[in-house]
Protein backbone atom coordinates (compact mmCIF):
# COMPACT_ATOMS: atom_id res chain seq x y z
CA UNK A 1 97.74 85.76 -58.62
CA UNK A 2 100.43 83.75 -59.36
CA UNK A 3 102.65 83.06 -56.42
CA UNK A 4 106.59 83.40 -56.81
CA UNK A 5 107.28 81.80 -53.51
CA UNK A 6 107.37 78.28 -52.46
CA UNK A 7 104.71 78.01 -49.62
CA UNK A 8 107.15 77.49 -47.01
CA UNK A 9 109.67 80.34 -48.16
CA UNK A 10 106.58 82.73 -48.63
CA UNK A 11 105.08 82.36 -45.01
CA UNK A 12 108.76 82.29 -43.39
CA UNK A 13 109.77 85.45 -45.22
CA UNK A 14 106.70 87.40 -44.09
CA UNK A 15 106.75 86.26 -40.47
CA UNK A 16 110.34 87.44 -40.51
CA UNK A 17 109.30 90.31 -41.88
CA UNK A 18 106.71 91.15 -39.47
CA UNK A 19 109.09 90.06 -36.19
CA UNK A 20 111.14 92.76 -37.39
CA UNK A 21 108.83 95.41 -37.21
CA UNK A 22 109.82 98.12 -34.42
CA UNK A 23 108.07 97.83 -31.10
CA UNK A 24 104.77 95.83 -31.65
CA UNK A 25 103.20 97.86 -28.45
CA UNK A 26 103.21 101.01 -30.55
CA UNK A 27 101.83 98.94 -33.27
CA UNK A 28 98.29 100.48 -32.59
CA UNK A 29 99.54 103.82 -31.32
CA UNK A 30 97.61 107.05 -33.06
CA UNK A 31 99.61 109.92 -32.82
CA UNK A 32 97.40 113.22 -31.76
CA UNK A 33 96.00 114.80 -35.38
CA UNK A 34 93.87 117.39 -36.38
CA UNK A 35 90.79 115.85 -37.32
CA UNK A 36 91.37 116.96 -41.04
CA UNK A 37 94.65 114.63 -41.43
CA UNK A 38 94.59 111.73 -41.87
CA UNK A 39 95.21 109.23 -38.95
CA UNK A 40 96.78 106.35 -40.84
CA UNK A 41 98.05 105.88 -44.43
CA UNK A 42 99.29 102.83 -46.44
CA UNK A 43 102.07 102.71 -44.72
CA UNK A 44 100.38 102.51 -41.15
CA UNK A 45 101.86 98.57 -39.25
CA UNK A 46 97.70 97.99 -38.73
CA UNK A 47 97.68 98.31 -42.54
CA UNK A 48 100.57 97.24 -44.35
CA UNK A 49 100.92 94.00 -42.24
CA UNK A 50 97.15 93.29 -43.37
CA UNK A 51 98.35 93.64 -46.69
CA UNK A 52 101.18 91.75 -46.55
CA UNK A 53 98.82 88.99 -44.65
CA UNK A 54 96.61 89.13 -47.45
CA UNK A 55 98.90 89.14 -50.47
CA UNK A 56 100.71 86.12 -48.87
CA UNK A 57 97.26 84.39 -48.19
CA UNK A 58 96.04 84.67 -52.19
CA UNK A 59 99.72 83.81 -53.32
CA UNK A 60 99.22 80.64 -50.85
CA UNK A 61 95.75 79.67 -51.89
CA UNK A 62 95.82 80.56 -55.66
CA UNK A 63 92.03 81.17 -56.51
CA UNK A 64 91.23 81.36 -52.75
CA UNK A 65 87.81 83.68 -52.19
CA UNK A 66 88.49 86.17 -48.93
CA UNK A 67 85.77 86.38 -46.49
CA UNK A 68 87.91 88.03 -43.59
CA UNK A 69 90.31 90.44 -43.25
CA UNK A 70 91.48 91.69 -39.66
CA UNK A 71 93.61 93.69 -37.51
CA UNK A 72 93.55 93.45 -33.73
CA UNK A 73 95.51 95.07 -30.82
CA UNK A 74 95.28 94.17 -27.22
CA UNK A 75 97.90 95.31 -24.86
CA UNK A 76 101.16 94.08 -26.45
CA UNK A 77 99.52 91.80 -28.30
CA UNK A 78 98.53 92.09 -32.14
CA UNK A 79 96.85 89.44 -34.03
CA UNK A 80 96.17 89.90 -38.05
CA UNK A 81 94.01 87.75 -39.38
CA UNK A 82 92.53 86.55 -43.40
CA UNK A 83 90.20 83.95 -43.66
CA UNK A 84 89.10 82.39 -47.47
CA UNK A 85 87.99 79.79 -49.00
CA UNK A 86 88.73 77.49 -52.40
CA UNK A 87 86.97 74.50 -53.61
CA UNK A 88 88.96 72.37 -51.09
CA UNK A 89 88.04 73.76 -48.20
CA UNK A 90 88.22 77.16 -45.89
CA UNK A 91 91.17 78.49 -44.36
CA UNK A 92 92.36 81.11 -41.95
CA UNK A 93 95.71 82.81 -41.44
CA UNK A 94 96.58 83.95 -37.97
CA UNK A 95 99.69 86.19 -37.99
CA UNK A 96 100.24 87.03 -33.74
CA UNK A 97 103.81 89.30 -32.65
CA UNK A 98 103.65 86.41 -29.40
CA UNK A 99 104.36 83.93 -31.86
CA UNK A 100 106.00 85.77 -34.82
CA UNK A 101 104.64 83.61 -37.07
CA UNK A 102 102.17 82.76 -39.21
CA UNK A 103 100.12 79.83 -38.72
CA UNK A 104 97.86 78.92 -42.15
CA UNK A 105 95.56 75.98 -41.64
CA UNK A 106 92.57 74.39 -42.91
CA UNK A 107 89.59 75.17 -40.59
CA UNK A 108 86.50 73.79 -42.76
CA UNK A 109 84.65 72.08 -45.76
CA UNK A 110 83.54 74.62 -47.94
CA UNK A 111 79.64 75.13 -47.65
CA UNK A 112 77.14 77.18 -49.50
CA UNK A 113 76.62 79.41 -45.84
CA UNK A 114 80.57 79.92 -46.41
CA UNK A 115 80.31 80.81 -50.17
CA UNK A 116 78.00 83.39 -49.22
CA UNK A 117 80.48 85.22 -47.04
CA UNK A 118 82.80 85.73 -49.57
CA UNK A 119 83.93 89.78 -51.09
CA UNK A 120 86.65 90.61 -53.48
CA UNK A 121 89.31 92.78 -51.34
CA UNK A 122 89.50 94.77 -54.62
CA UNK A 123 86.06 96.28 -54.21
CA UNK A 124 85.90 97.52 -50.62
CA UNK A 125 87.63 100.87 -49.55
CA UNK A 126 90.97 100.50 -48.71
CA UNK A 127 91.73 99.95 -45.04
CA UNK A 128 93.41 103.05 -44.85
CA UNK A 129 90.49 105.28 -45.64
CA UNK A 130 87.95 103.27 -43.43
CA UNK A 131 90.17 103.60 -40.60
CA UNK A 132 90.55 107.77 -41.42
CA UNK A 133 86.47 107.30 -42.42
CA UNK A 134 85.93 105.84 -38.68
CA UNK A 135 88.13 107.68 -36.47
CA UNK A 136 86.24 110.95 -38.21
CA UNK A 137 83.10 109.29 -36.85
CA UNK A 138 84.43 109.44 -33.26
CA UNK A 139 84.69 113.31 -33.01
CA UNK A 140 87.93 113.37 -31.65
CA UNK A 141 87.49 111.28 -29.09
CA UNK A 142 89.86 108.28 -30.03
CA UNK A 143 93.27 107.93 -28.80
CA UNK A 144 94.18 104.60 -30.12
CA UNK A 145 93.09 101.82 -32.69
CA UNK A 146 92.19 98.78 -31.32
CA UNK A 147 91.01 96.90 -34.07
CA UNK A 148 89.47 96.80 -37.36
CA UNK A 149 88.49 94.42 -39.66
CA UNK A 150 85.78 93.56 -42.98
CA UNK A 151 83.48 90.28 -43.05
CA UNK A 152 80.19 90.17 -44.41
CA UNK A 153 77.23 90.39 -42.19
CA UNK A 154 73.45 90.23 -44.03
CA UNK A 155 74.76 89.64 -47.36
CA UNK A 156 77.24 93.33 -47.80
CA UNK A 157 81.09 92.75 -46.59
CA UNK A 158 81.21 95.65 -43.53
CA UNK A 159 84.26 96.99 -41.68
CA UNK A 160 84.24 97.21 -37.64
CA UNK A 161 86.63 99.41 -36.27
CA UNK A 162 87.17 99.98 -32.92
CA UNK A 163 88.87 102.82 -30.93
CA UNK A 164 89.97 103.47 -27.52
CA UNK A 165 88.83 106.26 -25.62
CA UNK A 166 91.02 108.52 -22.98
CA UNK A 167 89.04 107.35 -20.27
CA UNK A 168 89.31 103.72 -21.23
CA UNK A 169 86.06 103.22 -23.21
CA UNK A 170 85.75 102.21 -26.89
CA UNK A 171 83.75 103.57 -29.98
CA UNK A 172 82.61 101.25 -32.56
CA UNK A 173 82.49 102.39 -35.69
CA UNK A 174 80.44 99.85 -38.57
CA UNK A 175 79.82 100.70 -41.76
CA UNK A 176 78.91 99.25 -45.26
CA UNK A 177 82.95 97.89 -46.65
CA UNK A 178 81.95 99.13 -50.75
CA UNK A 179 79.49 102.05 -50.46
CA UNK A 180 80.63 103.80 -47.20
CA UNK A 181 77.52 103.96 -45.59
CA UNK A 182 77.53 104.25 -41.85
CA UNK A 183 75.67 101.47 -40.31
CA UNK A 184 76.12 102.51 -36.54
CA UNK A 185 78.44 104.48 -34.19
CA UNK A 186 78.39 102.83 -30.50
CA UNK A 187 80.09 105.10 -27.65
């Protein structure tokens, strides 16, 4: 991908971009559905931020291999994260509301362990339908997305997504990232 920013223009246009988001607390907020529609769509903050994250993180590290992509809401705080690798090193991106901005850093050497981690974004489901995929899986007992997010663990890239409950509990929700086969369902 051929970036059309400068680094510094990129990462300061998409923090702004994010700060001006409306309220970050409803960031994670489902809104009551029929289990049949679908809970969140492209257009979804936990979705199109990660996308915008992720763009901005292959535009930044032309050639970069991605071997995390995250979403994470905790009280008013929400934290996206991408993580990759090139042949200088590994990085991670940490966009956080707190901060409105998004720090990009070097965090490692590259290693064969790392290069192992790696998935193309291209081939997994789309965030969209594993969130939709996942809240299915909680019978209609989630209220609220808490976080998702794709790494691979034992060799296959897998999303965990996690949902609050009414009464303050979560259900975890893993499942294979390309195929759609559900791993596990924790309540």
């Amino acid at each position: 991908m051929k970036s059309v920013f400068k680094k510094s223009r990129l990462f300061i246009m998409l923090a702004s971009l994010l700060g001006v988001v409306s309220p970050m607390a409803q960031a994670a907020d489902l809104v009551p559905v029929q289990p049949t529609v679908a809970v969140v769509d492209e257009q979804h903050q936990a979705i199109s931020w990660a996308n915008l994250m992720l763009n901005g993180f292959l535009q930044h590290h032309e050639g970069a291999s991605i071997n995390e992509i995250s979403f994470d809401a905790t009280d008013t705080v929400v934290t996206l994260t991408v993580g990759g690798f090139d042949k200088d090193g590994v990085y991670k991106a940490v966009f956080t509301n707190t901060a409105n901005e998004v720090k990009d850093e070097k965090v490692g050497k590259l290693t064969k362990t790392v290069e192992k981690t790696a998935f193309d974004p291209s081939t997994i489901l789309p965030p969209a339908v594993a969130v939709n995929f996942a809240y299915a899986q909680a019978e209609g007992k989630a209220t609220s997305l808490l976080s998702w997010g794709v790494k691979t663990e034992k060799g296959t890239p897998q999303y965990t997504v996690v949902f609050a409950t009414k009464d303050k509990k979560t259900i975890t929700v893993v499942f294979d990232a390309v195929s759609g086969k559900l791993l596990s369902v924790t309540k």
